[in-house]
C-alpha atoms as a PDB file:
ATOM      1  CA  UNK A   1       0.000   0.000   0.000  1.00  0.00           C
ATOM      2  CA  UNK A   2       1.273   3.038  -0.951  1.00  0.00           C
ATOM      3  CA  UNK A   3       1.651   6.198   1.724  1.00  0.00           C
ATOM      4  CA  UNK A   4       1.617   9.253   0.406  1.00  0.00           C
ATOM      5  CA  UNK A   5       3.519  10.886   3.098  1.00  0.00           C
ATOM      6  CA  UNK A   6       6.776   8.203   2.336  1.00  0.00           C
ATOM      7  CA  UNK A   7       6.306   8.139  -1.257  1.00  0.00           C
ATOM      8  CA  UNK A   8       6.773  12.584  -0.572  1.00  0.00           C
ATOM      9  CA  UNK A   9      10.108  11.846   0.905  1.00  0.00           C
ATOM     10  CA  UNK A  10      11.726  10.959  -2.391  1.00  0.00           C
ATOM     11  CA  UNK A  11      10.469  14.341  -4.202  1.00  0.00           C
ATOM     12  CA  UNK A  12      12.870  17.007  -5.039  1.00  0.00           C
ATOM     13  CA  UNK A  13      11.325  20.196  -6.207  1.00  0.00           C
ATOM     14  CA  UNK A  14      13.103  21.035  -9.061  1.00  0.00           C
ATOM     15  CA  UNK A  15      11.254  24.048 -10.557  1.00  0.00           C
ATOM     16  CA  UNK A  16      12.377  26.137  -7.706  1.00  0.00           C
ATOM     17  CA  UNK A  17      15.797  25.096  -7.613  1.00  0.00           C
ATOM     18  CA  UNK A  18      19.039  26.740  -9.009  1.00  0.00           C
ATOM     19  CA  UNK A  19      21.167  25.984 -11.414  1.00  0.00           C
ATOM     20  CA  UNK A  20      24.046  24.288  -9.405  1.00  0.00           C
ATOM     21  CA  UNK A  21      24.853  21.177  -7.390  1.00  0.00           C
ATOM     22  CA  UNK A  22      21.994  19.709  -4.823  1.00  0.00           C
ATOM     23  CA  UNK A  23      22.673  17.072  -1.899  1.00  0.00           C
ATOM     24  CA  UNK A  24      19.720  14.971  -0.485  1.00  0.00           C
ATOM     25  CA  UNK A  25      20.293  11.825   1.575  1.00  0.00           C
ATOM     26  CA  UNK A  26      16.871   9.381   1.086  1.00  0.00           C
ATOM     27  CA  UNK A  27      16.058   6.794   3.575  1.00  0.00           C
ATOM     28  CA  UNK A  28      16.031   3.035   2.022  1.00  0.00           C
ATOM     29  CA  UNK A  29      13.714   1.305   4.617  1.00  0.00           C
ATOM     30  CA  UNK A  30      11.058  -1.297   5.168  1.00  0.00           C
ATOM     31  CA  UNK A  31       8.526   1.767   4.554  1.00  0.00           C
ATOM     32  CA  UNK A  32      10.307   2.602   1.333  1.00  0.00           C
ATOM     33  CA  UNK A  33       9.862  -1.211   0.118  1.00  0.00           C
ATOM     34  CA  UNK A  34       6.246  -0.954   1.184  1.00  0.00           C
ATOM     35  CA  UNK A  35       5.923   1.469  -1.765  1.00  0.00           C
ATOM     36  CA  UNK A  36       6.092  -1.163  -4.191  1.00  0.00           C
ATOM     37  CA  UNK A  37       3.379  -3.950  -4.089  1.00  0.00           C
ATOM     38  CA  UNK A  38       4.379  -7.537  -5.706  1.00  0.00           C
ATOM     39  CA  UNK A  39       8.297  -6.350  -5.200  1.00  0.00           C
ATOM     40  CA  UNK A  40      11.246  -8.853  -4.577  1.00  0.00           C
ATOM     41  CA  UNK A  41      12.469  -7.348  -2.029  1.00  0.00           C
ATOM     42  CA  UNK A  42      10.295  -6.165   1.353  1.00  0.00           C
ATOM     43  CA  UNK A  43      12.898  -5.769   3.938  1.00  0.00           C
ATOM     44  CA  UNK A  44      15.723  -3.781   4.346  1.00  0.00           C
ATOM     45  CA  UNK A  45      17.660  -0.435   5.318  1.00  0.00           C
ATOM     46  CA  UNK A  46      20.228   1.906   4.346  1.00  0.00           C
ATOM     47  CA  UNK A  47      20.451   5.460   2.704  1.00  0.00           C
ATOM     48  CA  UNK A  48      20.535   6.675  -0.780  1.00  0.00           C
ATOM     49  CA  UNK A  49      22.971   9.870  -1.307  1.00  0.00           C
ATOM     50  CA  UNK A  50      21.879  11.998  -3.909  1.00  0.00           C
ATOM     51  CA  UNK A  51      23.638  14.529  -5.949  1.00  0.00           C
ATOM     52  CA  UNK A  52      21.271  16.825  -8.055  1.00  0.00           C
ATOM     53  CA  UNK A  53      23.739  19.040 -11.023  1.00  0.00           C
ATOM     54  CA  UNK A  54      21.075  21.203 -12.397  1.00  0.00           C
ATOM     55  CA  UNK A  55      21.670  23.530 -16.063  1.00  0.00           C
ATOM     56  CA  UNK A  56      20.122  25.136 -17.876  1.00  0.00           C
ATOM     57  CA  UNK A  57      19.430  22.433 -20.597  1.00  0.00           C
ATOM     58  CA  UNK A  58      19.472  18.999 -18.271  1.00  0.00           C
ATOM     59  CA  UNK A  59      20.217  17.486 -14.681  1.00  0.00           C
ATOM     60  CA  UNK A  60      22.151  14.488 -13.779  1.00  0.00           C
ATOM     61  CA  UNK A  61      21.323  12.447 -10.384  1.00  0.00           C
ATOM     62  CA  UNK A  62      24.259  10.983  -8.510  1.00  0.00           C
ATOM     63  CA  UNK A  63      22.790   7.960  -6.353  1.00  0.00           C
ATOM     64  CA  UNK A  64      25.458   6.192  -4.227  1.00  0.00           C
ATOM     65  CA  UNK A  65      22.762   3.147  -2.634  1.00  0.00           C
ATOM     66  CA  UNK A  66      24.583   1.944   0.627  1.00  0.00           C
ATOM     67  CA  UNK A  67      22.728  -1.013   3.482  1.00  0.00           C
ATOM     68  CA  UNK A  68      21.284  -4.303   2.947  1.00  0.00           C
ATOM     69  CA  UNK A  69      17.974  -6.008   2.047  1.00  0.00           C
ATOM     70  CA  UNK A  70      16.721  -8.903   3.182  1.00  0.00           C
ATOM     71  CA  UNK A  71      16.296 -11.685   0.490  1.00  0.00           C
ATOM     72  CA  UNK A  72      14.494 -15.600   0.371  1.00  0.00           C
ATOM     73  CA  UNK A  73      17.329 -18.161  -0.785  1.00  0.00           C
ATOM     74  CA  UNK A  74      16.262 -20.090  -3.913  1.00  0.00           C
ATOM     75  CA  UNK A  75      17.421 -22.854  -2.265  1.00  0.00           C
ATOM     76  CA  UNK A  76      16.290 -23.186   1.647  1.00  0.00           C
ATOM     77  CA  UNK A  77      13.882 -20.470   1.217  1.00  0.00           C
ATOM     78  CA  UNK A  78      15.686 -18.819   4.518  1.00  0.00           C
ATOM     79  CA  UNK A  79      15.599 -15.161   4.570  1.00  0.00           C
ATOM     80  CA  UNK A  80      19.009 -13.458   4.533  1.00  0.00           C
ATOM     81  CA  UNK A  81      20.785 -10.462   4.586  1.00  0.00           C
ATOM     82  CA  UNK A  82      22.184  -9.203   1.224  1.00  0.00           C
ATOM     83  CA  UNK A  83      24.508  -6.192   1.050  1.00  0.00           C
ATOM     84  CA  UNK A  84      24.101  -3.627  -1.709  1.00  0.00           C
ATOM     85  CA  UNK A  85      26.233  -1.293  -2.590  1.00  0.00           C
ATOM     86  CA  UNK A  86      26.011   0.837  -5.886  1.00  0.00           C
ATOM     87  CA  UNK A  87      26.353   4.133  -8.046  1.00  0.00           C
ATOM     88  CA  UNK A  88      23.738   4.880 -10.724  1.00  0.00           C
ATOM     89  CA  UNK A  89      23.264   7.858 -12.841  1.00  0.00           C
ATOM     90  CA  UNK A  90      19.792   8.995 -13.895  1.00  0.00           C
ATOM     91  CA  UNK A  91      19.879  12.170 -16.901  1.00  0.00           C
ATOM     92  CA  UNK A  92      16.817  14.120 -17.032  1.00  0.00           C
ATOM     93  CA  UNK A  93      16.955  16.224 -20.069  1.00  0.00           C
ATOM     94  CA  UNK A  94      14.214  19.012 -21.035  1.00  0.00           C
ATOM     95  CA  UNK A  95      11.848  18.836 -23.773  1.00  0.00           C
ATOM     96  CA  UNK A  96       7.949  19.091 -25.146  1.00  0.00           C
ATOM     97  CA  UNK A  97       6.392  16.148 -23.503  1.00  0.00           C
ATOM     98  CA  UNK A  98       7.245  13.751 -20.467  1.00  0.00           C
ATOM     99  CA  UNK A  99       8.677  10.745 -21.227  1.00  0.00           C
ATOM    100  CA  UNK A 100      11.174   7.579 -20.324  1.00  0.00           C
ATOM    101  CA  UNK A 101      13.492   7.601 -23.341  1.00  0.00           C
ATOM    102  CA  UNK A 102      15.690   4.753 -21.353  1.00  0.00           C
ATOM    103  CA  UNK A 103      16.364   3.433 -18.145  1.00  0.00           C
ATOM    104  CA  UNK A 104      18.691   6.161 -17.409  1.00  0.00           C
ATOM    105  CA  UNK A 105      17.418   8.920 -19.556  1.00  0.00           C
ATOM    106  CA  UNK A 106      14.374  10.901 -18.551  1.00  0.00           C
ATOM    107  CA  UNK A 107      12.507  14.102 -20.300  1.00  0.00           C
ATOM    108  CA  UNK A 108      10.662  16.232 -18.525  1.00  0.00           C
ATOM    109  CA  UNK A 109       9.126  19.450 -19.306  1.00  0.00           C
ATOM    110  CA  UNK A 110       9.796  23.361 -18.307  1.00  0.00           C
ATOM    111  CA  UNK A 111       7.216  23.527 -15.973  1.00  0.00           C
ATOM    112  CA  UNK A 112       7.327  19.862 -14.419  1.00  0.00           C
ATOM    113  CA  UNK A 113       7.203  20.551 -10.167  1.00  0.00           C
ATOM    114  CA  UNK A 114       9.083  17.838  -9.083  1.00  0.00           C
ATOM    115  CA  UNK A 115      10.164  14.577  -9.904  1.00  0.00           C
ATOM    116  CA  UNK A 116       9.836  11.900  -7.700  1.00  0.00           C
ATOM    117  CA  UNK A 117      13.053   9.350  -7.687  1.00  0.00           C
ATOM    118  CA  UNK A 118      11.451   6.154  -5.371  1.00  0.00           C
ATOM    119  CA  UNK A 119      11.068   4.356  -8.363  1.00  0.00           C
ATOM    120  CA  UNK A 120      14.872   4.814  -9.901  1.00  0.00           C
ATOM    121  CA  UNK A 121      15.746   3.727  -6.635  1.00  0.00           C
ATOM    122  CA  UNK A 122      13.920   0.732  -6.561  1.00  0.00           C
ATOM    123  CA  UNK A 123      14.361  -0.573  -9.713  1.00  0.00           C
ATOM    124  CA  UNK A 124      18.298   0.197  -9.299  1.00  0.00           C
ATOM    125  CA  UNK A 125      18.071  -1.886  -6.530  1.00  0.00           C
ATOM    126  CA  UNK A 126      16.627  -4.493  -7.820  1.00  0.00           C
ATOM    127  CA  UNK A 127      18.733  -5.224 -10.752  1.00  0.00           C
ATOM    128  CA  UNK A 128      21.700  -5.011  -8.656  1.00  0.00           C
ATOM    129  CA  UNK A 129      20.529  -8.470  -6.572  1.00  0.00           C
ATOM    130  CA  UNK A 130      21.829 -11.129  -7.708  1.00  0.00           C
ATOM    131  CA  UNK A 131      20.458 -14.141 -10.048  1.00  0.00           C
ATOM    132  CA  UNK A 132      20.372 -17.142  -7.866  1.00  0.00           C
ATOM    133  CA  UNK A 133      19.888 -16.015  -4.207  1.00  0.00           C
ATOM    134  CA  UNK A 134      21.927 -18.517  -2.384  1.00  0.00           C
ATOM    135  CA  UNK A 135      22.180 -18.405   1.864  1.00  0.00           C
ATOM    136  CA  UNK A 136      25.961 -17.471   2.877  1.00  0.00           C
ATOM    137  CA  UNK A 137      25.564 -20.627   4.835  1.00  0.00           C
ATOM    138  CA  UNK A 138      24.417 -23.006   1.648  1.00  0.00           C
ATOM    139  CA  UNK A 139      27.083 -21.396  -1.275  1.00  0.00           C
ATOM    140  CA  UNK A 140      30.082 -23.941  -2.632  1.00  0.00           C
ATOM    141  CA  UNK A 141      32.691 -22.787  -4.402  1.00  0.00           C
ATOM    142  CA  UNK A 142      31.381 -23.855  -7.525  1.00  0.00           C
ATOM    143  CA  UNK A 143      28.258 -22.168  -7.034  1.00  0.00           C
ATOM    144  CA  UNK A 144      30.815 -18.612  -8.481  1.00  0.00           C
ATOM    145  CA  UNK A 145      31.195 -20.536 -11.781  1.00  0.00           C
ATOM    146  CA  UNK A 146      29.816 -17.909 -14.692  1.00  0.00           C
ATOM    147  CA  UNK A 147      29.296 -21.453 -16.611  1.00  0.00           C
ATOM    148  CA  UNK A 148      27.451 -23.402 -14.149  1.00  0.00           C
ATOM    149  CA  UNK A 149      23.715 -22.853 -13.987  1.00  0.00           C
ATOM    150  CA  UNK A 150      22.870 -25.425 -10.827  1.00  0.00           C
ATOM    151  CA  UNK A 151      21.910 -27.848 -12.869  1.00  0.00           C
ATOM    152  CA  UNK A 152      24.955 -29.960 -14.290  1.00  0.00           C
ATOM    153  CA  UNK A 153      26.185 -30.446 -18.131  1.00  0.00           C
ATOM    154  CA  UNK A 154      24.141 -32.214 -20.183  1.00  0.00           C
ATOM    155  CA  UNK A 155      25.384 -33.588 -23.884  1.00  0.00           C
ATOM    156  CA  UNK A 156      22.769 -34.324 -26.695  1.00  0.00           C
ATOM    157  CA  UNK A 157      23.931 -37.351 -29.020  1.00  0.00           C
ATOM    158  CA  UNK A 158      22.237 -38.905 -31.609  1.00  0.00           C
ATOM    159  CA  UNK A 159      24.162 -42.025 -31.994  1.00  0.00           C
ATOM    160  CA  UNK A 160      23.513 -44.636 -29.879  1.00  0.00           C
ATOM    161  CA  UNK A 161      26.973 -45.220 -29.105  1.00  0.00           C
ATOM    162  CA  UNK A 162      29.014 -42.304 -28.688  1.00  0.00           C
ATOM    163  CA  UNK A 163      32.242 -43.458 -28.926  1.00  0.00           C
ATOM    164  CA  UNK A 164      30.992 -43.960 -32.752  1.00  0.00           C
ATOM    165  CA  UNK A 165      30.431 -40.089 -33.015  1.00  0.00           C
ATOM    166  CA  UNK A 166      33.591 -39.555 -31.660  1.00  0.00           C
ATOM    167  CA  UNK A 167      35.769 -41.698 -34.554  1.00  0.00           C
ATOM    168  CA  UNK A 168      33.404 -40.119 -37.467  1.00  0.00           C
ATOM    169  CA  UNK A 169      34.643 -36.637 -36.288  1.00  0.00           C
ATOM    170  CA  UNK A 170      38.340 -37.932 -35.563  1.00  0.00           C
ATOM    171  CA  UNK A 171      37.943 -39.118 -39.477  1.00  0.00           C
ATOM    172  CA  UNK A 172      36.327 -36.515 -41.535  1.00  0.00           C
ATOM    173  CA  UNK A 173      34.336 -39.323 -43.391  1.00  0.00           C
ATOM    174  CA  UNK A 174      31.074 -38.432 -41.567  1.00  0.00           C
ATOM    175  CA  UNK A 175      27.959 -39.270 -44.571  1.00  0.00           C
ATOM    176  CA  UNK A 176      26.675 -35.576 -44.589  1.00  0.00           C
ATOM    177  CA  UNK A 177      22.399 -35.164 -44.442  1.00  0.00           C
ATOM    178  CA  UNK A 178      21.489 -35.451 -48.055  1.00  0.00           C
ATOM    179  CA  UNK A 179      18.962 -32.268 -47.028  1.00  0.00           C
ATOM    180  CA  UNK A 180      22.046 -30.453 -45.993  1.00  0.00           C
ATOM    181  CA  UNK A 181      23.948 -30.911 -49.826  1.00  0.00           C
ATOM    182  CA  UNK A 182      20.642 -29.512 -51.455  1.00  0.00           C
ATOM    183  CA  UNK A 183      20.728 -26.610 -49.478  1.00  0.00           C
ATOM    184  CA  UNK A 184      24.160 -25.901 -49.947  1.00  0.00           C
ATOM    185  CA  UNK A 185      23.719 -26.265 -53.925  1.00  0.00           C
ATOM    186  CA  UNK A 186      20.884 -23.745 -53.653  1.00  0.00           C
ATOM    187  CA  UNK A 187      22.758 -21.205 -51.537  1.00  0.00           C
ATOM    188  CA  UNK A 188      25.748 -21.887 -53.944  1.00  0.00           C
ATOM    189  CA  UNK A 189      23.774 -20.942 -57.345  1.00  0.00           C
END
């Protein structure tokens, strides 16, 4: 359920301010996971510093995310604490209409009030968590292999022995798919 009064703490008036460089320190908090119904994460705490550069044609927010949410392991389904750590750079240019060009790339117009950054935060969050949420108690060593996706190697063959496979390849006298020669004649012509 959103609260109005939390969901307020992430505004930054920016029609009033000047040109120049801003700092604003946002709580990251159970309340400010509230804000987001159906979210991955609903626990945690730390701060998000903000730094606001404001010009005449654009501004750029500096958020350095520091603490640590609370996650479910994919494996136990114990809860755990995960740190995060993180720098992320929103640009919010100026133009006709109000619009999400990118992830990172707002536009806004003249005369928008304020912009609200829970969401940015959020959603920067979020995609730094990792993949597989493993329990510091329940990680192996292997579990840090880029190549290993929990569930093993597996080999397709189509012979029945595969040792046979093995010698056609070692020979280079492999019978090629009649289909394959036909298509290779038409590409060819």
């Amino acid at each position: 359920m959103r609260s109005k009064k939390t969901l307020e703490l992430y505004d930054i008036d920016v029609f009033r301010l000047s040109n120049g460089e801003h700092l604003y320190e946002m709580p990251i908090n159970d309340e400010f996971f509230s804000l987001f119904e159906w979210g991955l994460i609903e626990k945690g705490s730390g701060t998000a510093n903000i730094l606001l550069r404001k010009s005449e044609t654009m501004m750029t927010v500096d958020a350095d995310v520091n603490g640590e949410v609370e996650l479910v392991c994919d494996r136990s389904l114990e809860t755990f604490s995960h740190p995060v750590s993180l720098h992320e750079v929103l640009y919010i240019k100026y133009g006709e209409t109000e619009e999400a060009l990118e992830d990172d790339l707002l536009v806004i117009t003249r005369n928008t009030q304020k912009i609200n950054l829970a969401q940015f935060l959020y959603e920067i969050i979020g995609a730094s968590l990792p993949m597989k949420k493993i329990h510091p108690d329940h990680r192996r060593d292997d579990d840090d292999d880029p190549e290993d996706d929990g569930e093993g190697t597996l080999v397709y063959s189509s012979d029945a022995d595969p040792s046979a496979a093995d010698e056609e390849e070692e020979s280079g006298d492999a019978a090629t798919d009649p289909r394959w020669d036909i298509l290779k004649n038409l590409r060819d012509n």
